[in-house]
PDB file of N, CA and C in Angstrom:
ATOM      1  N   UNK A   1    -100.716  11.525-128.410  1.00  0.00           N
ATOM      2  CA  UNK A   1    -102.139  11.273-128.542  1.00  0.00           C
ATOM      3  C   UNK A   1    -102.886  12.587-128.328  1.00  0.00           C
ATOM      4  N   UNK A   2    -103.868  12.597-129.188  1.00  0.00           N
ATOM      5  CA  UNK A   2    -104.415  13.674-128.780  1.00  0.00           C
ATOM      6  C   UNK A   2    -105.698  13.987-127.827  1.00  0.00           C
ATOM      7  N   UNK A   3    -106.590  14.697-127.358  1.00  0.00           N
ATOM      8  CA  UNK A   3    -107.850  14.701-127.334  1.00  0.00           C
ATOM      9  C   UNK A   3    -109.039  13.745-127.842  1.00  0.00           C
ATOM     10  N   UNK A   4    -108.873  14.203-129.075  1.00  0.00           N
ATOM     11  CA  UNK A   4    -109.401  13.130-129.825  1.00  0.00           C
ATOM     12  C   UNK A   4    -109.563  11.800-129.929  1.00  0.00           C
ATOM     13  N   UNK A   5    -108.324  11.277-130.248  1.00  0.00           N
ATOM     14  CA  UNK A   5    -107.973  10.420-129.993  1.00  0.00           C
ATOM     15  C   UNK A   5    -108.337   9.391-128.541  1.00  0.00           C
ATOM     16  N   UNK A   6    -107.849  10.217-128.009  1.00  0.00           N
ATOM     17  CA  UNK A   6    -108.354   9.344-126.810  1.00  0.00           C
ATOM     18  C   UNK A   6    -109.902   9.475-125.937  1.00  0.00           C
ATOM     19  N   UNK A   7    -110.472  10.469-126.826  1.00  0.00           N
ATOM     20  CA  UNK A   7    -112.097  10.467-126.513  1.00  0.00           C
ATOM     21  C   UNK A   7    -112.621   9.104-127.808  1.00  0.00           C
ATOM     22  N   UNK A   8    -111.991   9.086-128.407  1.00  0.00           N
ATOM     23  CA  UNK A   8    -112.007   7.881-129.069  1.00  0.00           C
ATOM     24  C   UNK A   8    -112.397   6.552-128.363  1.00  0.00           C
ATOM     25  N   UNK A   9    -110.783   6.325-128.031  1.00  0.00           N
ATOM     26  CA  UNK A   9    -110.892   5.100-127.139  1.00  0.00           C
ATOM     27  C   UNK A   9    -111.645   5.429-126.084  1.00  0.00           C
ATOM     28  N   UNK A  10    -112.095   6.118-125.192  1.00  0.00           N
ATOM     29  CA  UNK A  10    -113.274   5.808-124.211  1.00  0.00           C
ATOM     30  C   UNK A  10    -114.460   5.697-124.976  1.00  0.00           C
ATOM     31  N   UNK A  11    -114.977   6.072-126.278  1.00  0.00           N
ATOM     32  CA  UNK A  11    -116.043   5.740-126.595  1.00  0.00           C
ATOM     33  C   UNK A  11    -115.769   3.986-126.820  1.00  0.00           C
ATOM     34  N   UNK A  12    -115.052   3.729-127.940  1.00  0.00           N
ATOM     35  CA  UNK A  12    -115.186   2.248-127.992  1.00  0.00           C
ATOM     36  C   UNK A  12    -114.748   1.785-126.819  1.00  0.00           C
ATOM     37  N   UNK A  13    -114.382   1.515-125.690  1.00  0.00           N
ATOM     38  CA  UNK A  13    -114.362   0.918-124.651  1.00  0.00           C
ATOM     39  C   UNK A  13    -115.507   1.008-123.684  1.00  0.00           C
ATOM     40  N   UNK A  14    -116.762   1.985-124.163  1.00  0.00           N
ATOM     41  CA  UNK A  14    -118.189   2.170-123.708  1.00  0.00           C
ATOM     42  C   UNK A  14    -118.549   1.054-124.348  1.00  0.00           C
ATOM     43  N   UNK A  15    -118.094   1.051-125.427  1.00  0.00           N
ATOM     44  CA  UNK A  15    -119.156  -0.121-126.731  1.00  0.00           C
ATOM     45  C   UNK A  15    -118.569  -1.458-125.882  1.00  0.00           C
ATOM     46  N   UNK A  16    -117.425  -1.176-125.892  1.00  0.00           N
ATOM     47  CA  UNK A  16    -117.207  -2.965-125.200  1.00  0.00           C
ATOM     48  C   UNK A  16    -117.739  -2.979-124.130  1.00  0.00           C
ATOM     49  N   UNK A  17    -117.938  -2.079-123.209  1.00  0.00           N
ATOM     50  CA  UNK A  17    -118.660  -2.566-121.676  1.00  0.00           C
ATOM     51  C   UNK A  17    -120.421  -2.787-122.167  1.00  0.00           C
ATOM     52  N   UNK A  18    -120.412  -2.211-122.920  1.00  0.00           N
ATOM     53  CA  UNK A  18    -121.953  -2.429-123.105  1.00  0.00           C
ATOM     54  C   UNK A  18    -122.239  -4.131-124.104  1.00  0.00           C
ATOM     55  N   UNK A  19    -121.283  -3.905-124.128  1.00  0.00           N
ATOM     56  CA  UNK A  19    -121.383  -5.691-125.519  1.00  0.00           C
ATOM     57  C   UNK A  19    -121.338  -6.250-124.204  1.00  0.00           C
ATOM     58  N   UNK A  20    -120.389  -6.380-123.097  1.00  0.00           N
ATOM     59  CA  UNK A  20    -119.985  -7.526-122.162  1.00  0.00           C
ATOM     60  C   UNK A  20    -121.237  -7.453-121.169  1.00  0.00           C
ATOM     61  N   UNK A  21    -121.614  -6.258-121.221  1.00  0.00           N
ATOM     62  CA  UNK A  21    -122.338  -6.632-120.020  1.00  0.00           C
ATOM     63  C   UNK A  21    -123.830  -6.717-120.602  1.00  0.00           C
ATOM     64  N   UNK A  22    -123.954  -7.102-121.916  1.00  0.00           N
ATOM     65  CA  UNK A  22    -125.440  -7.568-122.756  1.00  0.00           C
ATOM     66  C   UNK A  22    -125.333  -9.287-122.412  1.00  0.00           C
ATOM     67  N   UNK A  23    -124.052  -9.955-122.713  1.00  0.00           N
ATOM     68  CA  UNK A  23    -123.674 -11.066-122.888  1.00  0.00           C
ATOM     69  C   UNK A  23    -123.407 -11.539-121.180  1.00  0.00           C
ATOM     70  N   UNK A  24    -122.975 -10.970-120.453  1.00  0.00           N
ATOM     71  CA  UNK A  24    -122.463 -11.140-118.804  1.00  0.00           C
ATOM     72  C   UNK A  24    -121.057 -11.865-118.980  1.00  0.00           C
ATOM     73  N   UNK A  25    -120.177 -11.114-119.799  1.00  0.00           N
ATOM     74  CA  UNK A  25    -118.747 -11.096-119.726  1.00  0.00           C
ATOM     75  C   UNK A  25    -118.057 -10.818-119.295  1.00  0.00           C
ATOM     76  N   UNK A  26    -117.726 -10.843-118.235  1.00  0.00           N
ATOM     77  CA  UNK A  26    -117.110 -10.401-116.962  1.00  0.00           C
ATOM     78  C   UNK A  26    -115.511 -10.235-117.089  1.00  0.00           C
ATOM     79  N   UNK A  27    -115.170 -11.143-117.748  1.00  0.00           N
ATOM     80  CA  UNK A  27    -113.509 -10.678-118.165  1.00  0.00           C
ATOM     81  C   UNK A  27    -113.917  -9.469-119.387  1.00  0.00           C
ATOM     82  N   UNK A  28    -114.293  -9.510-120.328  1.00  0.00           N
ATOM     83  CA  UNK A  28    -114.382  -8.353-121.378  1.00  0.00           C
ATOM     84  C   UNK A  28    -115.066  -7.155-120.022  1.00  0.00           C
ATOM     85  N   UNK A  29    -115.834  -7.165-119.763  1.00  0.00           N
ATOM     86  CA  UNK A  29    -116.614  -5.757-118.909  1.00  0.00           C
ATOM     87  C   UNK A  29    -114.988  -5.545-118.073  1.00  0.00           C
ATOM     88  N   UNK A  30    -114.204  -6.312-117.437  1.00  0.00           N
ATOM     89  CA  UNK A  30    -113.271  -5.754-116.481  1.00  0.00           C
ATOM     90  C   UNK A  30    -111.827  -5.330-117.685  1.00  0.00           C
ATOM     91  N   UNK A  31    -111.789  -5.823-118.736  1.00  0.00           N
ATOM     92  CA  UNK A  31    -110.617  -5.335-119.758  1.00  0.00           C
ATOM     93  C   UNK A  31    -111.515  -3.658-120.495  1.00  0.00           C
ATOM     94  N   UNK A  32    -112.466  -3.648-120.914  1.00  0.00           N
ATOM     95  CA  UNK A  32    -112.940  -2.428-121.041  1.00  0.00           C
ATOM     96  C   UNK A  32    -112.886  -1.741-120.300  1.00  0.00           C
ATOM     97  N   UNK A  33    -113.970  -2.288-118.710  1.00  0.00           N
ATOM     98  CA  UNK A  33    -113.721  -0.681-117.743  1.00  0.00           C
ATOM     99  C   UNK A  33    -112.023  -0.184-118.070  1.00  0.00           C
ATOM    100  N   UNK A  34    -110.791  -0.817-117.605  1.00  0.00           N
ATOM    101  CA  UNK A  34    -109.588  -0.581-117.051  1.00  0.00           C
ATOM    102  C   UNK A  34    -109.126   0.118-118.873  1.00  0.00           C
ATOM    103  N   UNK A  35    -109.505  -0.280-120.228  1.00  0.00           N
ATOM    104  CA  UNK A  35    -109.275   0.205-121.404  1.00  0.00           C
ATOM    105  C   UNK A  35    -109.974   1.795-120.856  1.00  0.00           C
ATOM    106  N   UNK A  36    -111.280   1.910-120.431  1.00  0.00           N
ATOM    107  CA  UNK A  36    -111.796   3.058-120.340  1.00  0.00           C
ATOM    108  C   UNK A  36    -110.968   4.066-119.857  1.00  0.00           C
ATOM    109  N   UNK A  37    -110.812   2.946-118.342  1.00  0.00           N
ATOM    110  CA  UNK A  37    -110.146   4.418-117.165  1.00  0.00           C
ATOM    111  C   UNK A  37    -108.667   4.705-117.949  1.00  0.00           C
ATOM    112  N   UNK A  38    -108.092   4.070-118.337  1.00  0.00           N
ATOM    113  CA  UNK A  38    -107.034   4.663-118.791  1.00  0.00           C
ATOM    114  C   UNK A  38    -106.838   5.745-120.189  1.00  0.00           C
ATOM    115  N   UNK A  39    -107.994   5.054-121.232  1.00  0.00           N
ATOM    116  CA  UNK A  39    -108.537   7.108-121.710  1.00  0.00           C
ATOM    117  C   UNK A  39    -108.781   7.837-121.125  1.00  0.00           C
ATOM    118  N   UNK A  40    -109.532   8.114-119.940  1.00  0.00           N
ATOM    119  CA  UNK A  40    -109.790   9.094-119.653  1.00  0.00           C
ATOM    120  C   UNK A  40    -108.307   9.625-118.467  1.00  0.00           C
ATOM    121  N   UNK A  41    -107.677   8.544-118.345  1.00  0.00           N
ATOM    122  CA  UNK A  41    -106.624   9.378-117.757  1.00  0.00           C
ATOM    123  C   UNK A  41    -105.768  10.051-118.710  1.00  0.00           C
ATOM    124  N   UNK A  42    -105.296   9.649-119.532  1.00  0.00           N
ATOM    125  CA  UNK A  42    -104.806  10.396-120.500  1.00  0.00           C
ATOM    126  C   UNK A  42    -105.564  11.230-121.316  1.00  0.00           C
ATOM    127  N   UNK A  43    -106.871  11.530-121.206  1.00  0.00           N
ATOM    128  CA  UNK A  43    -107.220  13.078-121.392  1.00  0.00           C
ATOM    129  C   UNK A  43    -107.580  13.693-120.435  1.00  0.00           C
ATOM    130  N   UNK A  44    -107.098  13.444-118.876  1.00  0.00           N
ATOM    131  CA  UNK A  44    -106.976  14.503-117.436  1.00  0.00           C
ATOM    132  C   UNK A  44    -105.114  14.802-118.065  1.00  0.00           C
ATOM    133  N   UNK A  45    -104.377  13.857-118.155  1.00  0.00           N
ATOM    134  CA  UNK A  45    -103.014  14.629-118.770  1.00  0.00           C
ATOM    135  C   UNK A  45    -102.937  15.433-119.631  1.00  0.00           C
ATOM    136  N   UNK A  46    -103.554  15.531-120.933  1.00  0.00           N
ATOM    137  CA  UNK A  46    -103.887  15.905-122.035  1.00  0.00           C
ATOM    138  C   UNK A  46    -104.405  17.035-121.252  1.00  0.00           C
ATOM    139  N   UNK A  47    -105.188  17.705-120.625  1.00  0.00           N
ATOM    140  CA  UNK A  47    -105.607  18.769-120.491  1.00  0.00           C
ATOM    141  C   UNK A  47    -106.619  19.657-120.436  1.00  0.00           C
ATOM    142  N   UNK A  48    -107.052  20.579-119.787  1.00  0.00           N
ATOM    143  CA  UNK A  48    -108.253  21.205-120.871  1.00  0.00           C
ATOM    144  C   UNK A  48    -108.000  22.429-121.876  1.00  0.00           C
ATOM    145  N   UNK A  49    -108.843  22.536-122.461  1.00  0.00           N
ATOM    146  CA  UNK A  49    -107.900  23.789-123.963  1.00  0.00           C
ATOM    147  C   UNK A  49    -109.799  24.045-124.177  1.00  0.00           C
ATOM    148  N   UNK A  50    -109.693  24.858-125.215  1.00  0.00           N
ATOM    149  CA  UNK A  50    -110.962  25.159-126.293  1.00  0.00           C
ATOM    150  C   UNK A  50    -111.214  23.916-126.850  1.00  0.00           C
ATOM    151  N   UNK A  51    -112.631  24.115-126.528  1.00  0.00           N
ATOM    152  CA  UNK A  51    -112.940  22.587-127.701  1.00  0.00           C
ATOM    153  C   UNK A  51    -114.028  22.835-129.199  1.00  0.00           C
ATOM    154  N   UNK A  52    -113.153  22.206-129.797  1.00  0.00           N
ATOM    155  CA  UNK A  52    -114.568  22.124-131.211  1.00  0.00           C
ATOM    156  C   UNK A  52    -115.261  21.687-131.175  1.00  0.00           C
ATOM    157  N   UNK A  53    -116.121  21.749-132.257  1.00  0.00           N
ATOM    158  CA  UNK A  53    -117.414  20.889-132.596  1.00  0.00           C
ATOM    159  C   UNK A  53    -117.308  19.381-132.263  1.00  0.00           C
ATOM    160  N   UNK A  54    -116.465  18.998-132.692  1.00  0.00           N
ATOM    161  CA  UNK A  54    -116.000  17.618-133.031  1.00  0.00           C
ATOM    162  C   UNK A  54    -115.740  16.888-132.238  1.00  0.00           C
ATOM    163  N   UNK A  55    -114.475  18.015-130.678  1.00  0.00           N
ATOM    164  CA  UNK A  55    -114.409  17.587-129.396  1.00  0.00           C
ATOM    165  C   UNK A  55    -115.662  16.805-128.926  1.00  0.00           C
ATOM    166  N   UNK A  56    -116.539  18.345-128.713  1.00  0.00           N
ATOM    167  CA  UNK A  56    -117.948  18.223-128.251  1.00  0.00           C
ATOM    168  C   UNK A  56    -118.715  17.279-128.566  1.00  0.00           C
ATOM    169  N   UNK A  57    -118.591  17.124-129.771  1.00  0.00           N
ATOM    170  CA  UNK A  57    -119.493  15.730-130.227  1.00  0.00           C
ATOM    171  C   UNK A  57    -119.391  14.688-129.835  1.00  0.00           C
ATOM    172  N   UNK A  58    -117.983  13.901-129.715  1.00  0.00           N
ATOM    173  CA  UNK A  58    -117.335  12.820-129.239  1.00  0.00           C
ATOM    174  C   UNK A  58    -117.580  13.108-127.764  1.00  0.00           C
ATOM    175  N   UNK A  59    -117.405  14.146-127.076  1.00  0.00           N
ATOM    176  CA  UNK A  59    -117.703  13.973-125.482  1.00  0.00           C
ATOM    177  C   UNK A  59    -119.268  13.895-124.845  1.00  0.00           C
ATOM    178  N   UNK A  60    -119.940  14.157-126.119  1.00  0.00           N
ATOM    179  CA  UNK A  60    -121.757  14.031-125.573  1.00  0.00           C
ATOM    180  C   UNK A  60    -121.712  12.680-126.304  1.00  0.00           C
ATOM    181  N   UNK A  61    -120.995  12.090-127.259  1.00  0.00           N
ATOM    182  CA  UNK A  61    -121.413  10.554-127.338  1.00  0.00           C
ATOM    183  C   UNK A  61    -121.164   9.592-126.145  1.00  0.00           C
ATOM    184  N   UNK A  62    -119.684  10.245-125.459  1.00  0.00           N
ATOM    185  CA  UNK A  62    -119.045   9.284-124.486  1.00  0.00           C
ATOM    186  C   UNK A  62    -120.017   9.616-123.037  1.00  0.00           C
ATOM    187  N   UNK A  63    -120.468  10.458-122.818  1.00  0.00           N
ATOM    188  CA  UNK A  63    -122.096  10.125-122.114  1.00  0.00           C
ATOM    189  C   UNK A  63    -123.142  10.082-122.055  1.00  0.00           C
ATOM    190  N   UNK A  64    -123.422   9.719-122.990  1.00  0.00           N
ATOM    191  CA  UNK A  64    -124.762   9.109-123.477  1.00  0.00           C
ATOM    192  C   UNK A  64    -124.454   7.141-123.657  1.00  0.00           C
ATOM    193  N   UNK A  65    -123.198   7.007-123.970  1.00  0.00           N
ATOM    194  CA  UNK A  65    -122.583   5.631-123.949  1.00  0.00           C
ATOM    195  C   UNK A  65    -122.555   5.285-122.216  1.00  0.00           C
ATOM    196  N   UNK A  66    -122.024   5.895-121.393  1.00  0.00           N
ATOM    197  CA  UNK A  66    -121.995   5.628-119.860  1.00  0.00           C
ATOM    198  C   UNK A  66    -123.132   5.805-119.359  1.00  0.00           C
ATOM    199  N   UNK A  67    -124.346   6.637-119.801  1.00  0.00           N
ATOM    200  CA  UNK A  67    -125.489   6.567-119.217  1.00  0.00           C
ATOM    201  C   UNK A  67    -126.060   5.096-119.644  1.00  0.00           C
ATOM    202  N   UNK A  68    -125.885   5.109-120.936  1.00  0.00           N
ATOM    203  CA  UNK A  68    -126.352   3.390-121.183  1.00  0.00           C
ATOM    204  C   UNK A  68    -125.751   2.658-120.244  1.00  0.00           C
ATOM    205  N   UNK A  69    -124.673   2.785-119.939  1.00  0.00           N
ATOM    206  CA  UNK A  69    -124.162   1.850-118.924  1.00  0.00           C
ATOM    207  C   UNK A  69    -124.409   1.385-117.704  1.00  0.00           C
ATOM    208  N   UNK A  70    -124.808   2.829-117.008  1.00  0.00           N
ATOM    209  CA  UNK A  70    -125.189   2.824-116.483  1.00  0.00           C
ATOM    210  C   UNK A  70    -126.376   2.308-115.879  1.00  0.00           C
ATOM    211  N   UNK A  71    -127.519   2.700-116.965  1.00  0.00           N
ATOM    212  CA  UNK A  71    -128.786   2.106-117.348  1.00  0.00           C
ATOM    213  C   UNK A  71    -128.454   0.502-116.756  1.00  0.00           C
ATOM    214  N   UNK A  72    -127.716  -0.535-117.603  1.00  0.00           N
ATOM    215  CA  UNK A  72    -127.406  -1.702-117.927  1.00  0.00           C
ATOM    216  C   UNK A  72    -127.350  -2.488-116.533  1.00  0.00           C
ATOM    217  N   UNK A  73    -126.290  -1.431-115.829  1.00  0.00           N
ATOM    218  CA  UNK A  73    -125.907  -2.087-114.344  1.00  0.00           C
ATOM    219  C   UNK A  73    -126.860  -1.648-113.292  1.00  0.00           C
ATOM    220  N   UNK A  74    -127.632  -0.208-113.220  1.00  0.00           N
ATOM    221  CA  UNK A  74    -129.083  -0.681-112.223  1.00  0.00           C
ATOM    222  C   UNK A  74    -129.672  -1.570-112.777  1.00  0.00           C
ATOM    223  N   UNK A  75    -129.990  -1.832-113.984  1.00  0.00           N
ATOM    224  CA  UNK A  75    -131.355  -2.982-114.330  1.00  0.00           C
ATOM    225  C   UNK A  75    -130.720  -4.469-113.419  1.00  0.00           C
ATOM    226  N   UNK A  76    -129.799  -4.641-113.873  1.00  0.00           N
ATOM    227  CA  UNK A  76    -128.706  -5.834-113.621  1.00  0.00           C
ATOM    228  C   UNK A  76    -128.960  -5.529-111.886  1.00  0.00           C
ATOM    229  N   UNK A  77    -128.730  -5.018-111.178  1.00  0.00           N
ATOM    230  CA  UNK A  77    -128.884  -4.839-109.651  1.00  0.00           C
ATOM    231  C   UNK A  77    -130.116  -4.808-109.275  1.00  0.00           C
ATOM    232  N   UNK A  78    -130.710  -4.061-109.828  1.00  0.00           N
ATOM    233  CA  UNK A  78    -132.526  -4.654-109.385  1.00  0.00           C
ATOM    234  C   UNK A  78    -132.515  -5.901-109.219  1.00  0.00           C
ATOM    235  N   UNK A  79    -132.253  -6.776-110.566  1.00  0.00           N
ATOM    236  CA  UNK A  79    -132.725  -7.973-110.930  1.00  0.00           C
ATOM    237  C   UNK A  79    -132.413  -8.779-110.079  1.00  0.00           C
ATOM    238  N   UNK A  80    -131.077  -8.615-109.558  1.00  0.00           N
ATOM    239  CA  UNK A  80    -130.118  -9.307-108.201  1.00  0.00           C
ATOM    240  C   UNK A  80    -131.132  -9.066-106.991  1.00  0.00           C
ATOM    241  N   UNK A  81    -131.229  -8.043-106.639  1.00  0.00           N
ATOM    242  CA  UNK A  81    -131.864  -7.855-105.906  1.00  0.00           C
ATOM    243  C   UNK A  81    -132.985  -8.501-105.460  1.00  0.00           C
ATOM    244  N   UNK A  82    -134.305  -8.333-106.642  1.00  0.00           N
ATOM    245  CA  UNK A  82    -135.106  -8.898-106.952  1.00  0.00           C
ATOM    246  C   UNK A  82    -134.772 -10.729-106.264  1.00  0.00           C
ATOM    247  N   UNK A  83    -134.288 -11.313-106.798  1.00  0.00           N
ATOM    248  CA  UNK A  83    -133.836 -12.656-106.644  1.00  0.00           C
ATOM    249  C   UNK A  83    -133.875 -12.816-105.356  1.00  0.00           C
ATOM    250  N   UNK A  84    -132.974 -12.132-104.927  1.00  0.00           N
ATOM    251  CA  UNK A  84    -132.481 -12.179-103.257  1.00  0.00           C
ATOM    252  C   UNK A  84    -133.506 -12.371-102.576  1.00  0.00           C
ATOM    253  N   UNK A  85    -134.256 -11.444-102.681  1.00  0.00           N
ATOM    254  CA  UNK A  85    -135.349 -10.941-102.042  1.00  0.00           C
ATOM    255  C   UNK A  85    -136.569 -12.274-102.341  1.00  0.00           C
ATOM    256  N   UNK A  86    -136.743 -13.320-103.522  1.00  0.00           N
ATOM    257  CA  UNK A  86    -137.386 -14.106-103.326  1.00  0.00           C
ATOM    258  C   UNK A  86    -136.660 -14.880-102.906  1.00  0.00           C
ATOM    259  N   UNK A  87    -135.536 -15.676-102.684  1.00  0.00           N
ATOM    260  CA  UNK A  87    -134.767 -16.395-102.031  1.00  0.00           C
ATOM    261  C   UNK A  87    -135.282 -16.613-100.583  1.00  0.00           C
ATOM    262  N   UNK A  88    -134.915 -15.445-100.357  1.00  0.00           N
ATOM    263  CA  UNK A  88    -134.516 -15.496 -98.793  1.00  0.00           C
ATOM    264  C   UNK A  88    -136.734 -15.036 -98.117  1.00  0.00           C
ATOM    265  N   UNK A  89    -137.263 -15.078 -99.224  1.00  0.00           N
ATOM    266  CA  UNK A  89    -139.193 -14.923 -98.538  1.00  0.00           C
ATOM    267  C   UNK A  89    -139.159 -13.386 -98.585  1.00  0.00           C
ATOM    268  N   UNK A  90    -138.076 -12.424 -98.065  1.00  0.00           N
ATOM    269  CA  UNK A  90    -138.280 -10.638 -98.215  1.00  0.00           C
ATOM    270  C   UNK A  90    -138.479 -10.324 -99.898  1.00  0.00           C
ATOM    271  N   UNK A  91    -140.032  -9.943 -99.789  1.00  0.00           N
ATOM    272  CA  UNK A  91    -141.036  -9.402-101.506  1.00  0.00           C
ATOM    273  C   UNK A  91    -141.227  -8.258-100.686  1.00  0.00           C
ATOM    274  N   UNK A  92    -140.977  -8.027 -99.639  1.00  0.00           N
ATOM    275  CA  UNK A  92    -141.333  -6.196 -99.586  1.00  0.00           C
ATOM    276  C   UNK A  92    -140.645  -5.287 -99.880  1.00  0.00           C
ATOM    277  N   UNK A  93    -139.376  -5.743-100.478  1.00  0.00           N
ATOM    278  CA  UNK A  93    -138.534  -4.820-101.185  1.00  0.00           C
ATOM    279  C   UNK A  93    -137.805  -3.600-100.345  1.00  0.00           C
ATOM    280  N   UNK A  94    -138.194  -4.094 -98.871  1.00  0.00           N
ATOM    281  CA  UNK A  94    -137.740  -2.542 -97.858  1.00  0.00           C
ATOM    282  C   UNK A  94    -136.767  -3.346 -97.659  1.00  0.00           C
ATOM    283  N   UNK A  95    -135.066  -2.566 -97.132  1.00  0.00           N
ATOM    284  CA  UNK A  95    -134.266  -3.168 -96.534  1.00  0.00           C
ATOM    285  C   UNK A  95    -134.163  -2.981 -95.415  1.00  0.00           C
ATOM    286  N   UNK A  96    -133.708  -3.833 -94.712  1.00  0.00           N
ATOM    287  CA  UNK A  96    -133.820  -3.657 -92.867  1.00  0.00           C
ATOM    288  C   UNK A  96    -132.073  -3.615 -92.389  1.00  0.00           C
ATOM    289  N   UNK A  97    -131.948  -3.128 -91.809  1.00  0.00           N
ATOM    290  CA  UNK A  97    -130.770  -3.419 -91.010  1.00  0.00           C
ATOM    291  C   UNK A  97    -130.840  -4.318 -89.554  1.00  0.00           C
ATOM    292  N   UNK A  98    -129.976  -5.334 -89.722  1.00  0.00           N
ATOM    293  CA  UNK A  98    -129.539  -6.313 -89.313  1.00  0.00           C
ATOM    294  C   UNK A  98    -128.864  -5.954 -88.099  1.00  0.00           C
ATOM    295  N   UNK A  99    -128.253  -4.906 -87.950  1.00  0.00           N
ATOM    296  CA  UNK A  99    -126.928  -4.428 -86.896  1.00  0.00           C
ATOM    297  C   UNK A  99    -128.002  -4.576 -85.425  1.00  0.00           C
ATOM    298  N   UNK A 100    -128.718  -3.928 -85.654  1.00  0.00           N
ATOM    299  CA  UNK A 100    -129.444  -4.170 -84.300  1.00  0.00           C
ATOM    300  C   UNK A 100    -129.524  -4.902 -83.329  1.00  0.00           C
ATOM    301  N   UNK A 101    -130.354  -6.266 -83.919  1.00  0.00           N
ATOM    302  CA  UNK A 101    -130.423  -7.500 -84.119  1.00  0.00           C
ATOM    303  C   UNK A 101    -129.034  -8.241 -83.426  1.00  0.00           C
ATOM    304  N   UNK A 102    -127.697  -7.395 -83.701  1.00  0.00           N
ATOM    305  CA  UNK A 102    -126.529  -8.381 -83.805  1.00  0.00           C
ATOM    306  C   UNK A 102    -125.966  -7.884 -81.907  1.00  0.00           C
ATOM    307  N   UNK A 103    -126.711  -6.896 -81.396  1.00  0.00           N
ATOM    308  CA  UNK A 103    -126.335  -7.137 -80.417  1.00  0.00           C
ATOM    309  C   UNK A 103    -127.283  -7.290 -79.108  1.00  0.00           C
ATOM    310  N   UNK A 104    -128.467  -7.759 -79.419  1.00  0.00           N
ATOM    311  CA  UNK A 104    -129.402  -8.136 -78.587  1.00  0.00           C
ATOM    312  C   UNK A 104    -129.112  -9.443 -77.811  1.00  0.00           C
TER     313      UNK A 104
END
């Protein structure tokens, strides 16, 4: 396999985490991440060398794909958050620590 190649597969395995986690697919988001990590382990084996255009291109797509991802999963954690926080009456959005509290 080459470089290539396997900057490949971490891009489409960006596309699948980003499909699963549009939909909240939780088996597809956990078969992508583990599709991901294992491109990118095999291009830490693979090496580093000179890269082309082409390298380069494929490696500024594959983060700009994880920043989306990224993107995807704070919004997704706010939103949790958010919830929590009306659940439980805390809308001030500060978090408190509890530990204190636990030995009074």
């Amino acid at each position: 396999m080459t470089r290539r190649d396997a900057l490949i597969r971490v891009i489409d395995s960006l596309h699948a985490e980003i499909t699963a986690l549009k939909i909240n697919d939780v088996a597809g988001l956990e078969r992508a991440t583990q599709d991901k990590l294992a491109a990118i382990a095999t291009l830490g084996e693979l090496g580093t060398g000179p890269a082309g255009d082409d390298i380069r291109e494929l490696a500024d797509e594959a983060n700009r794909l994880n920043e989306t991802c990224r993107i995807y999963v704070n919004l997704m954690a706010a939103n949790v958050r958010r919830r929590l926080q009306n659940l439980t009456g805390n809308t001030s959005g500060a978090y408190r620590s509890r530990l204190g509290n636990a030995y009074a």
